[in-house]
PDB file of N, CA and C in Angstrom:
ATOM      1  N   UNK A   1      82.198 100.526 148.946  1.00  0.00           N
ATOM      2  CA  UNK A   1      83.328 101.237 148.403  1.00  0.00           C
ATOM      3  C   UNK A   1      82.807 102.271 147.408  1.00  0.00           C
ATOM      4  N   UNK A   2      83.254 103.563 147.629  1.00  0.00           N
ATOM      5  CA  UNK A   2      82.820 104.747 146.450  1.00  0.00           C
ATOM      6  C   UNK A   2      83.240 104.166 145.057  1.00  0.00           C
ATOM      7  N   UNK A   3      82.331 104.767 143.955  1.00  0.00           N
ATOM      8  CA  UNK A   3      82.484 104.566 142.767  1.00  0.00           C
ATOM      9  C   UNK A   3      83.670 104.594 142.187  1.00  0.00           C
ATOM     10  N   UNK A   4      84.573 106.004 142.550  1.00  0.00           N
ATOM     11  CA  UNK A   4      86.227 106.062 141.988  1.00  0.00           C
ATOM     12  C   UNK A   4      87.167 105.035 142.328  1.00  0.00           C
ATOM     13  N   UNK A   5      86.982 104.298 143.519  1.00  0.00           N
ATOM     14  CA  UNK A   5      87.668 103.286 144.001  1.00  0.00           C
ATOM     15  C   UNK A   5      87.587 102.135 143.412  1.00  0.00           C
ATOM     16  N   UNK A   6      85.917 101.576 143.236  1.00  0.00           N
ATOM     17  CA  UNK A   6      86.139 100.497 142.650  1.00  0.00           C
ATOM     18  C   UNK A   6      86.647 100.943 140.978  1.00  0.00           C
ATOM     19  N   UNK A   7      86.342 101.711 140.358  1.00  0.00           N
ATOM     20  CA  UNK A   7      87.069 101.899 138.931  1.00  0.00           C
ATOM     21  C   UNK A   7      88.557 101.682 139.138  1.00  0.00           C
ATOM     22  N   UNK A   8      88.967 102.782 139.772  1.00  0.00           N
ATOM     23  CA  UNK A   8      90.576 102.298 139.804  1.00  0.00           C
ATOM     24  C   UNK A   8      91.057 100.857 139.860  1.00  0.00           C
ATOM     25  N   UNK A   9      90.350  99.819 141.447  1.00  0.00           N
ATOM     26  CA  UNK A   9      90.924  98.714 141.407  1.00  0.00           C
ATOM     27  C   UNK A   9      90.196  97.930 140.312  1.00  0.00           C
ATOM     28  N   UNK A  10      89.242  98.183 139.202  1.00  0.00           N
ATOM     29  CA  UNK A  10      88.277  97.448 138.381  1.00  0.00           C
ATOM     30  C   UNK A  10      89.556  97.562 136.950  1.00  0.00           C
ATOM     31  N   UNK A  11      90.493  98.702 136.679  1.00  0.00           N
ATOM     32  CA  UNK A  11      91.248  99.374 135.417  1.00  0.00           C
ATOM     33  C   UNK A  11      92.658  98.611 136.297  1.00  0.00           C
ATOM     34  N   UNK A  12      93.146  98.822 137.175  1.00  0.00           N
ATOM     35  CA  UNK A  12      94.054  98.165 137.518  1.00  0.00           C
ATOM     36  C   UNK A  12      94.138  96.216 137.465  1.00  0.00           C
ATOM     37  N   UNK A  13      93.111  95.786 137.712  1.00  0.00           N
ATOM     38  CA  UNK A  13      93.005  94.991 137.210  1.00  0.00           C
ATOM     39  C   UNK A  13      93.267  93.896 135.755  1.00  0.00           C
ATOM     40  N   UNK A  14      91.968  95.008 135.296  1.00  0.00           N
ATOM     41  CA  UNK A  14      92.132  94.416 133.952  1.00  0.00           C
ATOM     42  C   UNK A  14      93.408  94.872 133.635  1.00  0.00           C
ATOM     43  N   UNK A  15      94.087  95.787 133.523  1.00  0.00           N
ATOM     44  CA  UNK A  15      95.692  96.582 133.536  1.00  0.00           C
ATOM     45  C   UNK A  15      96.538  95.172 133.490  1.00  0.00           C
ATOM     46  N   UNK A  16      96.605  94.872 134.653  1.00  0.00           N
ATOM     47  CA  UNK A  16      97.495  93.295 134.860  1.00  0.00           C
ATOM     48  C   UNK A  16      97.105  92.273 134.399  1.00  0.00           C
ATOM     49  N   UNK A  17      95.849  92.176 134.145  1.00  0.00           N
ATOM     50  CA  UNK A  17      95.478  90.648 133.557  1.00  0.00           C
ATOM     51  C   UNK A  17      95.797  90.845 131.697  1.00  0.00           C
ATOM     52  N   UNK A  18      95.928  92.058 131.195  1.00  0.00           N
ATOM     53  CA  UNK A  18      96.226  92.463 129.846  1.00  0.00           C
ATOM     54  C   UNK A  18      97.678  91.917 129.855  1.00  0.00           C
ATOM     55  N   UNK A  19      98.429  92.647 130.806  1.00  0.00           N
ATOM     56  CA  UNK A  19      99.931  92.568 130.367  1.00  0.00           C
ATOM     57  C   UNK A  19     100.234  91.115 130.797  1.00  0.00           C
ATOM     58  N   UNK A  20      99.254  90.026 131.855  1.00  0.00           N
ATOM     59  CA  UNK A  20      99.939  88.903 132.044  1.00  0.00           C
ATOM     60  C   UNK A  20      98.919  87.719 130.723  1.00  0.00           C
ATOM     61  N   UNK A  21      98.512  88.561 129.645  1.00  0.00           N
ATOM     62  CA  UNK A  21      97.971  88.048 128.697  1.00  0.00           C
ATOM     63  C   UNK A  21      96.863  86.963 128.684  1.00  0.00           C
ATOM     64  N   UNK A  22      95.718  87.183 130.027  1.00  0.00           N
ATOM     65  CA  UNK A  22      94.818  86.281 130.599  1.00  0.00           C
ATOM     66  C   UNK A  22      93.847  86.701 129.858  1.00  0.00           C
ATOM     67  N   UNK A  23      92.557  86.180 129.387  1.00  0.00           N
ATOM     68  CA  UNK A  23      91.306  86.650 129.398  1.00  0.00           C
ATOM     69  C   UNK A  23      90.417  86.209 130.576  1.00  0.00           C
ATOM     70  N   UNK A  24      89.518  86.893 131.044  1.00  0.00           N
ATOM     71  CA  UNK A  24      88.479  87.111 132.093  1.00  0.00           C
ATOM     72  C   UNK A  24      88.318  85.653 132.511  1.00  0.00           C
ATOM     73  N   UNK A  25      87.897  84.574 131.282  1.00  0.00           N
ATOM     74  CA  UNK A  25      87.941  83.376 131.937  1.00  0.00           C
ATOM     75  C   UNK A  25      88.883  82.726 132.284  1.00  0.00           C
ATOM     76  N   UNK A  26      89.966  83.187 131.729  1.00  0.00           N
ATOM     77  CA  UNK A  26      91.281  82.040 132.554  1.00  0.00           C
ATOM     78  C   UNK A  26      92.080  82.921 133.375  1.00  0.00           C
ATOM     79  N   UNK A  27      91.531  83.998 133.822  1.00  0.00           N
ATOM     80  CA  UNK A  27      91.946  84.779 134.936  1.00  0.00           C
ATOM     81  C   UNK A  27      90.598  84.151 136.093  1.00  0.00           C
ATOM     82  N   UNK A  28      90.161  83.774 135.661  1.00  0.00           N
ATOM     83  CA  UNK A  28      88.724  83.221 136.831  1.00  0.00           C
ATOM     84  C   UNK A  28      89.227  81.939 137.245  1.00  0.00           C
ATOM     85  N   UNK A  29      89.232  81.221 136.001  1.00  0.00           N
ATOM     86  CA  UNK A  29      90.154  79.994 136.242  1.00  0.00           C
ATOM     87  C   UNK A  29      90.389  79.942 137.646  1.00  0.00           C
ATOM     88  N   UNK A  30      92.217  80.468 137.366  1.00  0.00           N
ATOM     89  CA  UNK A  30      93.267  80.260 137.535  1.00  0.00           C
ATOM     90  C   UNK A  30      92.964  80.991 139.149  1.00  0.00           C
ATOM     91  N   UNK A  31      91.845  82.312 139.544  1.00  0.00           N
ATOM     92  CA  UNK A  31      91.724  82.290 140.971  1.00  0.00           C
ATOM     93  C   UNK A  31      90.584  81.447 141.430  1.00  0.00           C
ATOM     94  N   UNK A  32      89.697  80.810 140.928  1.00  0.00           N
ATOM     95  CA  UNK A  32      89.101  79.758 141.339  1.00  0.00           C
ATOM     96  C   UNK A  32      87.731  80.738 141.548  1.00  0.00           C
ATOM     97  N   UNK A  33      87.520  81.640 140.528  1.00  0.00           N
ATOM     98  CA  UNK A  33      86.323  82.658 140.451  1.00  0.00           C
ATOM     99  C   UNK A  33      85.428  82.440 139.124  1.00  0.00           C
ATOM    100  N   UNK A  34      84.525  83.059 139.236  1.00  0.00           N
ATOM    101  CA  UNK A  34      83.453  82.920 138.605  1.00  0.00           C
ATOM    102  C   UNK A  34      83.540  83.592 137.068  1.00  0.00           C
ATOM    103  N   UNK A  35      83.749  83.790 135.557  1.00  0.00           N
ATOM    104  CA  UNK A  35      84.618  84.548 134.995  1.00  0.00           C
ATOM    105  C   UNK A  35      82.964  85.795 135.312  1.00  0.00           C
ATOM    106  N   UNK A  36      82.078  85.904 135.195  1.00  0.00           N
ATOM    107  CA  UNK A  36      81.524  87.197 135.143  1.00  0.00           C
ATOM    108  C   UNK A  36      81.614  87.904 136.565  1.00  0.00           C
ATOM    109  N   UNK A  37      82.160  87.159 137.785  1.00  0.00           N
ATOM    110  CA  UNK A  37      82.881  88.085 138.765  1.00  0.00           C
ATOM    111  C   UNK A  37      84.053  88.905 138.220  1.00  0.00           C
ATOM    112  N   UNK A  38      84.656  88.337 137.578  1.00  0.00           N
ATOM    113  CA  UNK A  38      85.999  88.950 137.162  1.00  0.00           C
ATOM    114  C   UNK A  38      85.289  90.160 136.487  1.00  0.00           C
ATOM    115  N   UNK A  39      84.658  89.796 135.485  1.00  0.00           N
ATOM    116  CA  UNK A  39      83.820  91.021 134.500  1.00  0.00           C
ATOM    117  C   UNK A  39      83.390  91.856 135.441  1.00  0.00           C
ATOM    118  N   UNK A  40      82.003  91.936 136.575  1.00  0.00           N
ATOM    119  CA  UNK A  40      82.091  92.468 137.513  1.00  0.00           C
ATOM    120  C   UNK A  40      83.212  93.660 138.391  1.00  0.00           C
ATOM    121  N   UNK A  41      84.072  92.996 138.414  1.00  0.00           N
ATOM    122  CA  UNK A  41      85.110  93.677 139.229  1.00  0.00           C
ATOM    123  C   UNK A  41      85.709  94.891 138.357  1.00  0.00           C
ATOM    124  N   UNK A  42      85.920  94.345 137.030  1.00  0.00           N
ATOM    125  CA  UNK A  42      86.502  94.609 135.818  1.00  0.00           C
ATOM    126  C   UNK A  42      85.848  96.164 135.677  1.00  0.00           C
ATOM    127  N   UNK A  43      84.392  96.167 135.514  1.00  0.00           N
ATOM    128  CA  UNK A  43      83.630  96.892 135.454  1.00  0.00           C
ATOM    129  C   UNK A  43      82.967  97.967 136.893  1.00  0.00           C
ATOM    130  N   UNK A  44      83.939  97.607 137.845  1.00  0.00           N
ATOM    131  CA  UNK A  44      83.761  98.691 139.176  1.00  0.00           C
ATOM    132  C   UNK A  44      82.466  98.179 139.645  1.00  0.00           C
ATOM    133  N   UNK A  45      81.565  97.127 139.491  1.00  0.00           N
ATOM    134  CA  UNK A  45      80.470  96.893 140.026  1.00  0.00           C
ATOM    135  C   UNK A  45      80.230  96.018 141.014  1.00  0.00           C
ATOM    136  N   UNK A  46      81.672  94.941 141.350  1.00  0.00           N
ATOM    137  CA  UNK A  46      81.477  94.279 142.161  1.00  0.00           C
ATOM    138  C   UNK A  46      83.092  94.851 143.104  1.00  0.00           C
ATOM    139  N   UNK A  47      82.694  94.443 144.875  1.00  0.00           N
ATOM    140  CA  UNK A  47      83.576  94.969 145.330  1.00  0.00           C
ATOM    141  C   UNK A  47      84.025  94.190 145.825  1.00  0.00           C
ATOM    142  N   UNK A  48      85.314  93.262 145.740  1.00  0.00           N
ATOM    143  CA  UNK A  48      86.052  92.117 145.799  1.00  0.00           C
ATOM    144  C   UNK A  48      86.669  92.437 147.609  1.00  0.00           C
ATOM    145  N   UNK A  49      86.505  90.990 148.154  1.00  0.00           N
ATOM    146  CA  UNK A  49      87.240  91.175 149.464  1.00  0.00           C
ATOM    147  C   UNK A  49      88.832  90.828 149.339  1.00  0.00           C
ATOM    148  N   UNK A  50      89.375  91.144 150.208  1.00  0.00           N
ATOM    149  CA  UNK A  50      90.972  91.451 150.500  1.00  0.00           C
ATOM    150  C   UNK A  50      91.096  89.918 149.924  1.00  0.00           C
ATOM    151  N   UNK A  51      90.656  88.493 150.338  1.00  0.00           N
ATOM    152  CA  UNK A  51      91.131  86.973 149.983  1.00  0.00           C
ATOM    153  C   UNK A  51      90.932  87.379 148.293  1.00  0.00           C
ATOM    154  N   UNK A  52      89.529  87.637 148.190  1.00  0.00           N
ATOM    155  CA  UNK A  52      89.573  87.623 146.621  1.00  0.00           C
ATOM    156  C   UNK A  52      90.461  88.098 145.943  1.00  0.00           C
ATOM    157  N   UNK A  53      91.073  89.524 146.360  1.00  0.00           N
ATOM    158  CA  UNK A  53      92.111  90.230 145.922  1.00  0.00           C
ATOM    159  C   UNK A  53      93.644  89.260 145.632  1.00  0.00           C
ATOM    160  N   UNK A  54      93.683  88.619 146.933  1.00  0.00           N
ATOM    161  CA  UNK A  54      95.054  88.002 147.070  1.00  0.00           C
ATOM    162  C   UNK A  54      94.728  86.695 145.967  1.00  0.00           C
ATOM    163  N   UNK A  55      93.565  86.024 145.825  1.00  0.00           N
ATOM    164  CA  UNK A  55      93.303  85.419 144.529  1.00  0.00           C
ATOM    165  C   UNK A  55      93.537  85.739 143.386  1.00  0.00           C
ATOM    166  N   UNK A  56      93.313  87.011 143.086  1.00  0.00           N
ATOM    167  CA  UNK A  56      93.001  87.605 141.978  1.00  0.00           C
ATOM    168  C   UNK A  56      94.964  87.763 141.346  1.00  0.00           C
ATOM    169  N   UNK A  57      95.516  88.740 142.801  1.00  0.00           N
ATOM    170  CA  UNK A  57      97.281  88.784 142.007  1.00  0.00           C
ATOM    171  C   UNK A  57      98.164  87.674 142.058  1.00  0.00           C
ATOM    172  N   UNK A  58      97.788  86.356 143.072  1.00  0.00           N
ATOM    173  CA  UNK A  58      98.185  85.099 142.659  1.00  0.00           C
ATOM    174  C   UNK A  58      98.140  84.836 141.458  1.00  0.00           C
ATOM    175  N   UNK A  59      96.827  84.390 140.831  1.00  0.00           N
ATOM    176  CA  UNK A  59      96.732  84.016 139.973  1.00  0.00           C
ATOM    177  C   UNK A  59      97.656  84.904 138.332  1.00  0.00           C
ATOM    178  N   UNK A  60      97.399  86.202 138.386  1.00  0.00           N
ATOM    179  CA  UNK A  60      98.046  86.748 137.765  1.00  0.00           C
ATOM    180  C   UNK A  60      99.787  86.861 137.857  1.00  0.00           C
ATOM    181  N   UNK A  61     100.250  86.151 138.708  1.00  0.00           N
ATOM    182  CA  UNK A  61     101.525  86.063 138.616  1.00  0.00           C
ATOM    183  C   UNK A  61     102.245  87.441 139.326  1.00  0.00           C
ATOM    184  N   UNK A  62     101.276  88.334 140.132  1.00  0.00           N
ATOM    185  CA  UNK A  62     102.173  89.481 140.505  1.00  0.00           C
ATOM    186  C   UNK A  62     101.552  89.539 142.276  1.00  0.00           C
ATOM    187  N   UNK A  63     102.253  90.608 142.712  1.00  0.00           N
ATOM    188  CA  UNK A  63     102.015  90.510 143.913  1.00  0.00           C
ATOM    189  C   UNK A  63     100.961  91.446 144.830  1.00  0.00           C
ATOM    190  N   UNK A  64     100.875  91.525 146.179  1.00  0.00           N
ATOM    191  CA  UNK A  64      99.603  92.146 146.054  1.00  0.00           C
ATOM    192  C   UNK A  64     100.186  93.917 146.137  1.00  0.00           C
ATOM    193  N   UNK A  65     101.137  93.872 146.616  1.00  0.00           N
ATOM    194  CA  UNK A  65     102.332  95.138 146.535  1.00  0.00           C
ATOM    195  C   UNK A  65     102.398  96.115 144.960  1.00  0.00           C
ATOM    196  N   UNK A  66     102.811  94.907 144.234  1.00  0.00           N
ATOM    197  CA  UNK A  66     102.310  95.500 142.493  1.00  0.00           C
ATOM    198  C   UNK A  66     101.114  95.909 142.183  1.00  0.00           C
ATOM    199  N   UNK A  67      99.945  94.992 142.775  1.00  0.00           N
ATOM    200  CA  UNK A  67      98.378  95.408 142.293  1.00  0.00           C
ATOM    201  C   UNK A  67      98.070  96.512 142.905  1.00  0.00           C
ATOM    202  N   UNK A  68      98.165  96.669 144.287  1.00  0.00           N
ATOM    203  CA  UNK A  68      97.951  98.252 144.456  1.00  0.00           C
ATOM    204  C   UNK A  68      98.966  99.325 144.371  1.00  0.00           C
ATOM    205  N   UNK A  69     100.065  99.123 143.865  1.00  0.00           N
ATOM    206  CA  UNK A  69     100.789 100.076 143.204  1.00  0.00           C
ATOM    207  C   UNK A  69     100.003 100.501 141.764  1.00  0.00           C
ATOM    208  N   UNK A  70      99.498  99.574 140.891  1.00  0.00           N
ATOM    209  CA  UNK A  70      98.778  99.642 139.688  1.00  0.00           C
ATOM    210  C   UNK A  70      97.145 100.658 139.964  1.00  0.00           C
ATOM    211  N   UNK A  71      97.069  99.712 141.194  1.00  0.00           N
ATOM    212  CA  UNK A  71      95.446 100.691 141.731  1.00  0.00           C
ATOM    213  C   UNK A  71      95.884 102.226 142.194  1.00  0.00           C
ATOM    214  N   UNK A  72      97.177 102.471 142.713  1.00  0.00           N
ATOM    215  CA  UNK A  72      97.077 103.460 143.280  1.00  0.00           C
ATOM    216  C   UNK A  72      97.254 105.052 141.631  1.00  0.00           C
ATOM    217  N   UNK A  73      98.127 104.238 140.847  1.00  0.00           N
ATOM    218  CA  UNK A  73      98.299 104.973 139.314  1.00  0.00           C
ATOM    219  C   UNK A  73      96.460 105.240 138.587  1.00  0.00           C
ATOM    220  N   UNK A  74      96.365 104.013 139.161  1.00  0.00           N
ATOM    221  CA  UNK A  74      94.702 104.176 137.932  1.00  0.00           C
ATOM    222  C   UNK A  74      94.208 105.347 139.187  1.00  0.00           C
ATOM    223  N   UNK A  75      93.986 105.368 140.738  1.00  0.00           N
ATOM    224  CA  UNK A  75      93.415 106.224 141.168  1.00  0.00           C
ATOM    225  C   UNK A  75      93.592 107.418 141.246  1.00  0.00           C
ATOM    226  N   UNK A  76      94.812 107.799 140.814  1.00  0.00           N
ATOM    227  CA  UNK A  76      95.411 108.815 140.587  1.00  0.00           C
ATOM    228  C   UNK A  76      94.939 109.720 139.115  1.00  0.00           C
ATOM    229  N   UNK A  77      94.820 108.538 138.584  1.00  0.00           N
ATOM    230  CA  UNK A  77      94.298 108.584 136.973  1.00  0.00           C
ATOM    231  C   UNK A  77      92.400 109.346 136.395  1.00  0.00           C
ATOM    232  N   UNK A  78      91.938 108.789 137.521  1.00  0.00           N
ATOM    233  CA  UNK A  78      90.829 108.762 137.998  1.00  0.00           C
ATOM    234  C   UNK A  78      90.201 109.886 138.570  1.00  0.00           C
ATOM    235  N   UNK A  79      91.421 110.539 139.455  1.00  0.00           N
ATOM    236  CA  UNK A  79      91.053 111.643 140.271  1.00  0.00           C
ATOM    237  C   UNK A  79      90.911 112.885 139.010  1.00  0.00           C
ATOM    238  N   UNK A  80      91.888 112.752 138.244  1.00  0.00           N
ATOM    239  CA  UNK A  80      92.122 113.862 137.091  1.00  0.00           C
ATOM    240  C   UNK A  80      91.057 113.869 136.473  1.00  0.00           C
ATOM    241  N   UNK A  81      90.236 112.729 136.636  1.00  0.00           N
ATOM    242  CA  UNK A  81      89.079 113.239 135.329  1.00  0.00           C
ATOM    243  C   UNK A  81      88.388 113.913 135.719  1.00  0.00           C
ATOM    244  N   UNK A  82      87.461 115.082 135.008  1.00  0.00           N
ATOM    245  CA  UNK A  82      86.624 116.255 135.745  1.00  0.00           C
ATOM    246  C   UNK A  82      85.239 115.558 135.301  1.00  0.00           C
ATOM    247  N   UNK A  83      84.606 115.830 136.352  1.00  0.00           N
ATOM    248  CA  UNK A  83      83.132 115.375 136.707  1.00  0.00           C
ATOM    249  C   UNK A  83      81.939 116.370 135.090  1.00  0.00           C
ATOM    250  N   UNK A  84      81.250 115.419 135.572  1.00  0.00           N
ATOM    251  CA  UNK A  84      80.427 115.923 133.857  1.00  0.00           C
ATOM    252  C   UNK A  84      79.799 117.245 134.370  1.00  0.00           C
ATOM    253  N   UNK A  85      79.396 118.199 133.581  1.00  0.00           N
ATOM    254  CA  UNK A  85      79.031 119.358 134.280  1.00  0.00           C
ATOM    255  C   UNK A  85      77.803 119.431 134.198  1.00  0.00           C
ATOM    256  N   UNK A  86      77.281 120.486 135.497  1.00  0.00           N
ATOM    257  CA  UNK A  86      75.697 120.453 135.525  1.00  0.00           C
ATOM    258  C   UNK A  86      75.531 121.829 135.333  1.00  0.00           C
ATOM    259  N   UNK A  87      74.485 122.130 135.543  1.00  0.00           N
ATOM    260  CA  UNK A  87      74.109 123.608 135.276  1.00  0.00           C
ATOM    261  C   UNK A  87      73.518 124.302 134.137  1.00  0.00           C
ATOM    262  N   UNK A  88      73.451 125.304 133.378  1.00  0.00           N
ATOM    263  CA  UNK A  88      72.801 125.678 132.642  1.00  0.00           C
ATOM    264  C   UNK A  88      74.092 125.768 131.353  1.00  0.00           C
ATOM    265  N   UNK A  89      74.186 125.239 130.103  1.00  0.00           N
ATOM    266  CA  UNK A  89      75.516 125.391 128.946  1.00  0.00           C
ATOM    267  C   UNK A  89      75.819 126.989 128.975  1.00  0.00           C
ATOM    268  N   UNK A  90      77.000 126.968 128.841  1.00  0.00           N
ATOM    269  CA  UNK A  90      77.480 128.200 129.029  1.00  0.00           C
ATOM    270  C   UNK A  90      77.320 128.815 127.404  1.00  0.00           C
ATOM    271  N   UNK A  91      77.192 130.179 126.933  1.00  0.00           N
ATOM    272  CA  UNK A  91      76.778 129.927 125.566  1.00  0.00           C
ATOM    273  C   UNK A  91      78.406 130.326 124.975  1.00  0.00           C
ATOM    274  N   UNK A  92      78.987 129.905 123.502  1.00  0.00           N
ATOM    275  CA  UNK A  92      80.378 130.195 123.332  1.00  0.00           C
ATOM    276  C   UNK A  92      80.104 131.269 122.465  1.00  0.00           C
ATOM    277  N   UNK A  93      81.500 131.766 122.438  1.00  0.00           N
ATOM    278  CA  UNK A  93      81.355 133.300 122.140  1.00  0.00           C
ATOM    279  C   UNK A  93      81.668 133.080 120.168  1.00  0.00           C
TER     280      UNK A  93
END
C-alpha cells in the first residue's frame, strides 16, 4: 500500500480510537492484537488486512462503513498537503 494510504487509514484510526477513548493497548485488547501492531498501523508502517480492519472497528464500537468514511476525510486531508520541495531555495526578495 502507498505511503498516503497507509497515513490516512494509520490518522483515521487513531481518529476513532481517540473519540471512543481507547489507548493503543486496550484498543489491542479488545481486537485481540498486539498493542505495538496497533502503534504500527497508527504510524502508517504496518498494513493491516481487511479481517484486521473488521477487528480493529469492532472493537472500537463503530462500523467498517464509519472507518472508511473517517479514512476517506484523513485521505482527502492528506492529499492537500504539498510535498516538501526539492530543487535549488528560491532566494526572497
Amino acid at each position: 500500500m502507498e505511503l498516503k494510504y497507509r497515513k490516512a487509514l494509520g490518522r483515521a484510526v487513531r481518529r476513532l480510537r481517540n473519540q471512543a477513548s481507547l489507548t493503543q493497548e486496550e484498543l489491542a485488547f479488545e481486537a485481540g492484537l498486539e498493542r505495538s501492531y496497533v502503534s504500527l498501523v497508527e504510524l502508517a508502517q504496518k498494513d493491516p488486512s481487511f479481517t484486521t480492519l473488521q477487528k480493529i472497528a469492532l472493537a472500537l464500537n463503530f462500523s467498517m462503513l464509519e472507518l472508511f468514511q473517517i479514512y476517506e476525510e484523513e485521505l482527502r486531508s492528506t492529499e492537500k498537503e504539498l510535498p516538501p520541495r526539492r530543487g535549488r531555495p528560491v532566494p526572497e526578495k
